[in-house]
N, C-alpha and C. Protein backbone atom coordinates (compact mmCIF):
# COMPACT_ATOMS: atom_id res chain seq x y z
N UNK A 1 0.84 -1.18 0.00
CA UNK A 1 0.00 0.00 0.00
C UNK A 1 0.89 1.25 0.00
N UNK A 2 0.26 2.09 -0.71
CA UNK A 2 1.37 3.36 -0.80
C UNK A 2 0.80 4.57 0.08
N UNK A 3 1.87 4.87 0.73
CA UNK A 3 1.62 5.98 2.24
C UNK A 3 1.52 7.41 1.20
N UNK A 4 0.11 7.30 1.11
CA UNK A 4 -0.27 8.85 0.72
C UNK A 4 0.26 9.99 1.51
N UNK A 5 0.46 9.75 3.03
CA UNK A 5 0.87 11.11 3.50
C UNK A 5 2.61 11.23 3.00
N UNK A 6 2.95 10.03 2.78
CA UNK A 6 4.41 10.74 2.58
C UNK A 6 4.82 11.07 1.36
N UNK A 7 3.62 10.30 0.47
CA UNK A 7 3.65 10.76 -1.29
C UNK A 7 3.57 12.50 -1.44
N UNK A 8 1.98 12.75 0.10
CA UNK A 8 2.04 14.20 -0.03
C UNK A 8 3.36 14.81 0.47
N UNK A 9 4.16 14.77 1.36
CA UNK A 9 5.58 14.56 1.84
C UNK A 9 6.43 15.52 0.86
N UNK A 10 6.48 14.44 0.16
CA UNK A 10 7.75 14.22 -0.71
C UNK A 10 7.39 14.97 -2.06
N UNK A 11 5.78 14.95 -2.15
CA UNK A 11 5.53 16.43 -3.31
C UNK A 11 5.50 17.62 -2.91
N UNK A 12 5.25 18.33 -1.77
CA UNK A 12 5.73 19.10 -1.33
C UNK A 12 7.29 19.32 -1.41
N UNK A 13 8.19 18.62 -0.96
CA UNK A 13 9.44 18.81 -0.87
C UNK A 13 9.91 19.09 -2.37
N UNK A 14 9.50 17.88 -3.05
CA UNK A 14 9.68 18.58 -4.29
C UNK A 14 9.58 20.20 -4.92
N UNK A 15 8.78 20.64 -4.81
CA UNK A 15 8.16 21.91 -5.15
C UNK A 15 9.29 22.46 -4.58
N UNK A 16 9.89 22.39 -3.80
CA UNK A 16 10.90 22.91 -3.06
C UNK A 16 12.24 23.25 -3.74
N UNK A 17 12.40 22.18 -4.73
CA UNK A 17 13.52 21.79 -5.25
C UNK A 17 13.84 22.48 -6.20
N UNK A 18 12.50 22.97 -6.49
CA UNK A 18 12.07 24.19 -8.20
C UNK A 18 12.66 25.72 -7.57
N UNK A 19 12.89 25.76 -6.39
CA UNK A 19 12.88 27.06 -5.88
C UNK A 19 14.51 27.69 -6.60
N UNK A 20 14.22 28.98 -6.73
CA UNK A 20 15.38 29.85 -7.18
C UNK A 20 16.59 29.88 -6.04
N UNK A 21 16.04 29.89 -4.92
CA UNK A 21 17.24 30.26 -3.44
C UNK A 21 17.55 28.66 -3.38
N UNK A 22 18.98 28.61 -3.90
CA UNK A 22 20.01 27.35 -3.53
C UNK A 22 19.63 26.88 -2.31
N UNK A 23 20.07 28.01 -1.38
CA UNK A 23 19.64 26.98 0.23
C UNK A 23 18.01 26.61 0.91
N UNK A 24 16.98 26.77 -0.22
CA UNK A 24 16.08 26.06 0.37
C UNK A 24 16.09 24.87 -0.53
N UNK A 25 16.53 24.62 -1.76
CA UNK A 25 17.12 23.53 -2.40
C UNK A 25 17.92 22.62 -1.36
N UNK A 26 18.58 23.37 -0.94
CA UNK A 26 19.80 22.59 -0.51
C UNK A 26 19.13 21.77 0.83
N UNK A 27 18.77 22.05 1.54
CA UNK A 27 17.36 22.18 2.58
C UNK A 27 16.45 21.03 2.14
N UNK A 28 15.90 21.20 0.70
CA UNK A 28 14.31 20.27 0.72
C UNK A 28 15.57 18.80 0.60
N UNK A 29 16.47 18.73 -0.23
CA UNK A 29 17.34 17.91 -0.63
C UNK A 29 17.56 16.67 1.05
N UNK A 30 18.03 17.45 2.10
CA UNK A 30 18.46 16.92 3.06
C UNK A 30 16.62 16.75 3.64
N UNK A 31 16.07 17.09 3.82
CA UNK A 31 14.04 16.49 3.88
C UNK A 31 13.99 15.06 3.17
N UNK A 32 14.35 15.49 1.80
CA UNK A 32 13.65 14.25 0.91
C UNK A 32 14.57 12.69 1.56
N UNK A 33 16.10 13.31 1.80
CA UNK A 33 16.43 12.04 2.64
C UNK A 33 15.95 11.22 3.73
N UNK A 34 15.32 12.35 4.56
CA UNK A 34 14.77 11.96 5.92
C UNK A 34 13.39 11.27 5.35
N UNK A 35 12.99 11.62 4.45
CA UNK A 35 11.53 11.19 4.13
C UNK A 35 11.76 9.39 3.72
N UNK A 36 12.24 9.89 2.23
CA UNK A 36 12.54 8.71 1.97
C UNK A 36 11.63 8.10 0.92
N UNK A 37 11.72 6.89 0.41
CA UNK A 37 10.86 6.09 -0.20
C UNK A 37 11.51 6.36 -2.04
N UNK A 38 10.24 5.81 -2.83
CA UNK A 38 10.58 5.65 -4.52
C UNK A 38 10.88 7.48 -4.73
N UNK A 39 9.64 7.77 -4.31
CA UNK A 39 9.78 9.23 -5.54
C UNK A 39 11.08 9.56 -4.74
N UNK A 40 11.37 9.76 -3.51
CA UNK A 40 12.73 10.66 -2.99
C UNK A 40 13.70 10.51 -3.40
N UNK A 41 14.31 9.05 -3.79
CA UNK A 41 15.43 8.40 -4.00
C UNK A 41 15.52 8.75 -5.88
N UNK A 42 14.29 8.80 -6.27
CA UNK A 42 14.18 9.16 -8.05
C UNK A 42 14.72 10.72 -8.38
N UNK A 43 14.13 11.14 -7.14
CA UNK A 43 14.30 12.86 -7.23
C UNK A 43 16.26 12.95 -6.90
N UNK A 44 16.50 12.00 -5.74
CA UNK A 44 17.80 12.72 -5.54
C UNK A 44 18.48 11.81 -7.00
N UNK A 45 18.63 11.10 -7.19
CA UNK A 45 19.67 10.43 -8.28
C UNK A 45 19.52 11.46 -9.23
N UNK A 46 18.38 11.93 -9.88
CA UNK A 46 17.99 13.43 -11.10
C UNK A 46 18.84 14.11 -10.50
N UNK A 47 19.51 14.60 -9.23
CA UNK A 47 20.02 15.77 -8.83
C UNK A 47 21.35 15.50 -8.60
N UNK A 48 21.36 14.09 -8.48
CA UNK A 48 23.20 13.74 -8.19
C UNK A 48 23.67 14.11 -9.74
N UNK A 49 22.49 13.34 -10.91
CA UNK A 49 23.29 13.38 -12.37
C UNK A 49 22.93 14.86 -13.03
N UNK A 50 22.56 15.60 -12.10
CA UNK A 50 22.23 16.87 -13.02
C UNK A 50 23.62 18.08 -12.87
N UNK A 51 24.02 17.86 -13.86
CA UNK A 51 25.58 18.72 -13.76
C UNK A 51 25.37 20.10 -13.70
N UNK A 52 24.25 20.57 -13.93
CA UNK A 52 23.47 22.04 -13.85
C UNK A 52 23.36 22.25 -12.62
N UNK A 53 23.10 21.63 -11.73
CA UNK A 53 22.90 21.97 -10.45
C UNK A 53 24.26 22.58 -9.35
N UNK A 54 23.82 23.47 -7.99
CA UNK A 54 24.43 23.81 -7.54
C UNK A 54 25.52 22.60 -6.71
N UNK A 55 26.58 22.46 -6.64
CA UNK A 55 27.51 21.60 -6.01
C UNK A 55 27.00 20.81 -4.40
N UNK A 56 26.92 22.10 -4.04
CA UNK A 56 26.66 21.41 -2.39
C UNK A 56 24.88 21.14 -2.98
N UNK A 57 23.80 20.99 -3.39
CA UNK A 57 22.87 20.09 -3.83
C UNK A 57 23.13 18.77 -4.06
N UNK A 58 24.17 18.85 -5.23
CA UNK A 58 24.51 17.64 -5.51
C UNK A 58 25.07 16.77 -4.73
N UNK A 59 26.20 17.45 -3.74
CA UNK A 59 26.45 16.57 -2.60
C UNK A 59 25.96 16.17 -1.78
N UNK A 60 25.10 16.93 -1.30
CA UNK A 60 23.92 16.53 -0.38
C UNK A 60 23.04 15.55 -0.89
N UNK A 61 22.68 15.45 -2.13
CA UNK A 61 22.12 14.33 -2.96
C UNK A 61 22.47 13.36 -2.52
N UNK A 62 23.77 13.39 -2.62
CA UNK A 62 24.82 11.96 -2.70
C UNK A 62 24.70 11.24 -1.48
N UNK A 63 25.22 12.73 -0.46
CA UNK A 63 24.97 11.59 0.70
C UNK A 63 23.44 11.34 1.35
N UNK A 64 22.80 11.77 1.04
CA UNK A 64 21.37 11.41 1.43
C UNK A 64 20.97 9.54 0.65
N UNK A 65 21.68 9.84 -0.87
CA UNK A 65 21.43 8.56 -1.63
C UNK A 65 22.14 7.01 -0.28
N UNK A 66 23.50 7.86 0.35
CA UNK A 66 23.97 6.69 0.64
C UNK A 66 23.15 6.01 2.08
N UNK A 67 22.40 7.17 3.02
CA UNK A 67 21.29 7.27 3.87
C UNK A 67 20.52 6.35 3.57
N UNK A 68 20.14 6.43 2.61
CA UNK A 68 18.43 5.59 1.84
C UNK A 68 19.35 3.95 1.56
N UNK A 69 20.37 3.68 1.16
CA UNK A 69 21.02 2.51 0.83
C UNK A 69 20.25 1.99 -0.48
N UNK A 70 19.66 2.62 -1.71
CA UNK A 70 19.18 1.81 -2.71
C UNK A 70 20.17 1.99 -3.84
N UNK A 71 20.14 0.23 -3.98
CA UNK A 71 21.34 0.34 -5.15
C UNK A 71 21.18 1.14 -6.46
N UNK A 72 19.58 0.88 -7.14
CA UNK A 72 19.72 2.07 -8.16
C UNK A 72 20.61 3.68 -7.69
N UNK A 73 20.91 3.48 -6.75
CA UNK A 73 21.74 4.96 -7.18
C UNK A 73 22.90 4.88 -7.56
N UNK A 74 23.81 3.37 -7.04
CA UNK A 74 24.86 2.98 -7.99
C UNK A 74 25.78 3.82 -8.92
N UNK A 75 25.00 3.47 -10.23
CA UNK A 75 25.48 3.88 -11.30
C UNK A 75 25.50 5.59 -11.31
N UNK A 76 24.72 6.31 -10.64
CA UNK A 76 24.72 7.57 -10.53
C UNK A 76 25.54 8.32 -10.04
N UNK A 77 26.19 7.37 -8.78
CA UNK A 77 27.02 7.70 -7.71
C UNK A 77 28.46 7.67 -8.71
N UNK A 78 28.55 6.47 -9.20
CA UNK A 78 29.87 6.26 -9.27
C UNK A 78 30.02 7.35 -10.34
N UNK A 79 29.21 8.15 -11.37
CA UNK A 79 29.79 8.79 -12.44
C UNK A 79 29.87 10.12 -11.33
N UNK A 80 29.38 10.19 -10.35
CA UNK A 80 29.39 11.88 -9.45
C UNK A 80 30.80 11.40 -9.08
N UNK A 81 31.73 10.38 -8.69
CA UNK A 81 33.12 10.43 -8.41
C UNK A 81 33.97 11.53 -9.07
N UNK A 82 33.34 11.57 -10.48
CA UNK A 82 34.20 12.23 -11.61
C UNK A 82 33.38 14.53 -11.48
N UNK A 83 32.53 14.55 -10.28
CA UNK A 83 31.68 15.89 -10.29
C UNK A 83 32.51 16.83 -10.17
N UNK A 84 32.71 18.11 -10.67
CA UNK A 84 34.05 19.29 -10.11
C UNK A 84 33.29 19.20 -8.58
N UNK A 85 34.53 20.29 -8.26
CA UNK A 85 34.38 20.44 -6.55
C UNK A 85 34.90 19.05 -5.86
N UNK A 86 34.73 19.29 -4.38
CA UNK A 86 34.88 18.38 -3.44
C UNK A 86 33.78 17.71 -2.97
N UNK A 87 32.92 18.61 -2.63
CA UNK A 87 31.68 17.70 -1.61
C UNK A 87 30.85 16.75 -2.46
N UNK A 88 30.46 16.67 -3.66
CA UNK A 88 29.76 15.64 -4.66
C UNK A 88 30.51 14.08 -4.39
N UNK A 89 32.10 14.79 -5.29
CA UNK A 89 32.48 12.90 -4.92
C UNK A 89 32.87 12.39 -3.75
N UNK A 90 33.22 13.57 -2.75
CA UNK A 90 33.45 12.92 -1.26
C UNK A 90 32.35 12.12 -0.90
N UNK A 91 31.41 12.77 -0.88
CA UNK A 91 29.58 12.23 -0.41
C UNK A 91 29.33 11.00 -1.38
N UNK A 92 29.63 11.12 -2.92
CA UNK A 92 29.58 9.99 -3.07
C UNK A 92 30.17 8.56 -3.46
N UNK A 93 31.47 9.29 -2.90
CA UNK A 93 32.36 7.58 -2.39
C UNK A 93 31.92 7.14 -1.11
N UNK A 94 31.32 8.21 -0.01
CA UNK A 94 30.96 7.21 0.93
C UNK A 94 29.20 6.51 1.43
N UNK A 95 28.69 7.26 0.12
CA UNK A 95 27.11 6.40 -0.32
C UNK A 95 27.96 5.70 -0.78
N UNK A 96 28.14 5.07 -1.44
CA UNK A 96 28.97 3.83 -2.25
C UNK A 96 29.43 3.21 -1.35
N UNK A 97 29.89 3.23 -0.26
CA UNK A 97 30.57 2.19 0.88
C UNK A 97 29.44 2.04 1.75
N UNK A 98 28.47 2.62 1.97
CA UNK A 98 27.32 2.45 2.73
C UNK A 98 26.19 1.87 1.63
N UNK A 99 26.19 1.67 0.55
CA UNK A 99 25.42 1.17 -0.02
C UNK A 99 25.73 -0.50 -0.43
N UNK A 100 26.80 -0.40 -0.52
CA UNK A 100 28.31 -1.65 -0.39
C UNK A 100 27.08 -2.74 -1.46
N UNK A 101 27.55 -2.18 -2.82
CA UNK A 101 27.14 -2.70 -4.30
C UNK A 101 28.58 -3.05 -4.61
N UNK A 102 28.78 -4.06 -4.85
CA UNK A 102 30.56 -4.39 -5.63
C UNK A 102 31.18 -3.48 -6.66
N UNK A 103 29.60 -3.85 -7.51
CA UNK A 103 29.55 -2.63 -9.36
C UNK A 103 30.61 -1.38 -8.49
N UNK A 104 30.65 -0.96 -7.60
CA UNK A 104 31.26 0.23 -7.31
C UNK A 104 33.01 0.07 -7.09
N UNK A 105 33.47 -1.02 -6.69
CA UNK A 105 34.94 -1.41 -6.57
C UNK A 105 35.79 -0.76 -7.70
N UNK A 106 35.54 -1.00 -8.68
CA UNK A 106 36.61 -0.73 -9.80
C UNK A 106 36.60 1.04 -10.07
N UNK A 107 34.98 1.53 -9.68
CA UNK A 107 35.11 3.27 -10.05
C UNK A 107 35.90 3.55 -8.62
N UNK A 108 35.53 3.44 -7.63
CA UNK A 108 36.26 3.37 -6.21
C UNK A 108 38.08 3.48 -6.40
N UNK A 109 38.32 2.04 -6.82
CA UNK A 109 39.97 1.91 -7.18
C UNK A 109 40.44 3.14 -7.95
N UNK A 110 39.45 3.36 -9.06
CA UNK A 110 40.22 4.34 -9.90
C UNK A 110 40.25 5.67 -8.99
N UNK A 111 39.21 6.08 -8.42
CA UNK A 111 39.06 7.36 -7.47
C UNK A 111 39.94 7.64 -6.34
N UNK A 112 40.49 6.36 -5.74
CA UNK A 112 41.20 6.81 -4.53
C UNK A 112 42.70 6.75 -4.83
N UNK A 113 43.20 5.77 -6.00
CA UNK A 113 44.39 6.39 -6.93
C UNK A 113 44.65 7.48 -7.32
N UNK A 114 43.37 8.59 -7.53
CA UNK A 114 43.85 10.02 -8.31
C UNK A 114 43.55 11.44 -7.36
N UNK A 115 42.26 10.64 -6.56
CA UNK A 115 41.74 12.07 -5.41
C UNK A 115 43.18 12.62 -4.87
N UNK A 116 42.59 13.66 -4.06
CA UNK A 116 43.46 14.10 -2.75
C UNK A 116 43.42 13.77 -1.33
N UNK A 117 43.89 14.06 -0.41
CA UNK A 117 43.72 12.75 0.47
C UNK A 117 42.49 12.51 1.29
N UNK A 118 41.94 14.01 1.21
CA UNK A 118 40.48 13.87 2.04
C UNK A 118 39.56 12.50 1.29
N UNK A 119 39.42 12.88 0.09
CA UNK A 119 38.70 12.21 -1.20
C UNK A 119 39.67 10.63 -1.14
N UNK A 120 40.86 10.29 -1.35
CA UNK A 120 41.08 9.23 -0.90
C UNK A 120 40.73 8.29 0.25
N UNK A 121 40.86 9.02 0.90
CA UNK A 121 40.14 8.26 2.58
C UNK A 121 38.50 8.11 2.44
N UNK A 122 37.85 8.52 2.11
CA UNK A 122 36.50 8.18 1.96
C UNK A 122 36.48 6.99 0.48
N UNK A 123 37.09 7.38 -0.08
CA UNK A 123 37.48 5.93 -1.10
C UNK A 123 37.82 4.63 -0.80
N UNK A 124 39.16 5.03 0.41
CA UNK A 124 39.46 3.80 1.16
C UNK A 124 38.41 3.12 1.81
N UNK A 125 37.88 4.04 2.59
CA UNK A 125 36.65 3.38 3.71
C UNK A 125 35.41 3.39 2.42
N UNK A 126 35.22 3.20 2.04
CA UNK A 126 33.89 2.80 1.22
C UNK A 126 34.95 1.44 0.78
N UNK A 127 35.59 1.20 0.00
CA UNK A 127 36.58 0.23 0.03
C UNK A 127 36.22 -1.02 0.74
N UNK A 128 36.68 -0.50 1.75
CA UNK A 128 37.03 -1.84 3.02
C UNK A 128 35.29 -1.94 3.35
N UNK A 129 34.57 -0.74 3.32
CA UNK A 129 33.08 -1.34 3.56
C UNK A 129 32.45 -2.17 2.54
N UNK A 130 33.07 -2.54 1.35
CA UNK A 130 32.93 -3.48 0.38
C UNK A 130 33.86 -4.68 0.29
N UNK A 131 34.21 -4.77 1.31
CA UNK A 131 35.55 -5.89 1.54
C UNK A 131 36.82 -6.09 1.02
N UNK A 132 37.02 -4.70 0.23
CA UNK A 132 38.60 -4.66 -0.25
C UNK A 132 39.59 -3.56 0.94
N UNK A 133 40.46 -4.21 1.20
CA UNK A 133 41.69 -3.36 1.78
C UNK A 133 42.19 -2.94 0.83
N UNK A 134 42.61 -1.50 0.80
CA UNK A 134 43.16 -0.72 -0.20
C UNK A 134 44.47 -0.82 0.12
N UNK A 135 45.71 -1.17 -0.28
CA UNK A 135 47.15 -1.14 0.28
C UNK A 135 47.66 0.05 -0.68
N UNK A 136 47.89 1.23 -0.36
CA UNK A 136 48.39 2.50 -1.36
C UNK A 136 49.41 2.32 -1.54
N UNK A 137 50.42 1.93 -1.09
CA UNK A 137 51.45 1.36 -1.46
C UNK A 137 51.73 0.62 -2.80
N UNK A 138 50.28 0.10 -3.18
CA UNK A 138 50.36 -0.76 -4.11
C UNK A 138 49.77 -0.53 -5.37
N UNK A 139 48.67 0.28 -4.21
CA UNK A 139 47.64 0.39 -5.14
C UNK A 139 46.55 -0.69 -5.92
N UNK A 140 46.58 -1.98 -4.69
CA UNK A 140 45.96 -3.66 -5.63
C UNK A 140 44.71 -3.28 -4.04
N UNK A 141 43.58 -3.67 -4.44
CA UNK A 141 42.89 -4.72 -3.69
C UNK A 141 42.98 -5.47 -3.03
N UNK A 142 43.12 -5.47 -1.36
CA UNK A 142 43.28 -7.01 -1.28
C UNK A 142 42.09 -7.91 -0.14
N UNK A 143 41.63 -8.12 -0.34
CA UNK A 143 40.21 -9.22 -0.20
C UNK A 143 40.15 -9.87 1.56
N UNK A 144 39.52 -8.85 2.17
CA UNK A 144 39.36 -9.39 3.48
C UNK A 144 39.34 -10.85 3.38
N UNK A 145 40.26 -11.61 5.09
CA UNK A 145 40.53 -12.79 5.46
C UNK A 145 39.53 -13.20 6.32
């Protein structure tokens, strides 16, 4: 059965999202996480892949996506690794370790090889929350015992 009050919820919040002032965007964004459910998780992935959008939106997207834990955001996440700025792919290397989808290992490897070290360390630990030890030294995978 579908919870009409949070359908009304989450269309409200929406409407929110249309707004001109970034920070009530930025605002309904961190709501729709707390809310939750299909439409929220549809709305934030549109906002993780929307390269038009303001940065800290998009990051906040991200980590709200990793909050909710649904793998469709996956594929969304891993191309925000590659977003300008900091807060997009920080937020979403560590939805990606909290969502702990494998599909994410190999964009992961490539990300914590090239980030900087803030952005590496959230690479690492999404990493090991997918069962690879990152050895930088090496730069290989290596497969919890």
């Amino acid at each position: 059965m579908v919870d009409t009050k949070q359908n009304s919820t989450v269309s409200a919040i929406l409407s929110e999202l249309r707004d001109v002032n970034k920070d009530r965007r930025r605002t309904a964004v961190m709501k729709l996480g707390m809310v939750g459910g299909d439409q929220a998780v549809r709305a934030l992935i549109g906002l993780v892949d929307n390269g038009q959008e303001d940065l800290i939106v998009r990051g906040r997207a991200a980590l709200m996506l990793g909050k909710l834990k649904d793998d469709r955001a996956v594929p969304p996440l891993i191309r925000a690794l590659d977003a300008p700025g900091f807060v997009t792919p920080y937020n979403a290397a560590q939805a990606l370790g909290k969502i702990g989808d494998p599909r994410a290992i190999d964009a992961l490897l490539s990300f914590a090889g090239s980030s900087n070290d803030k952005t590496r360390a959230a690479a690492v630990e999404a990493l090991r929350q997918l069962g690879c030890e990152f050895e930088a030294a090496f730069g290989e995978p290596q497969p919890r015992i």
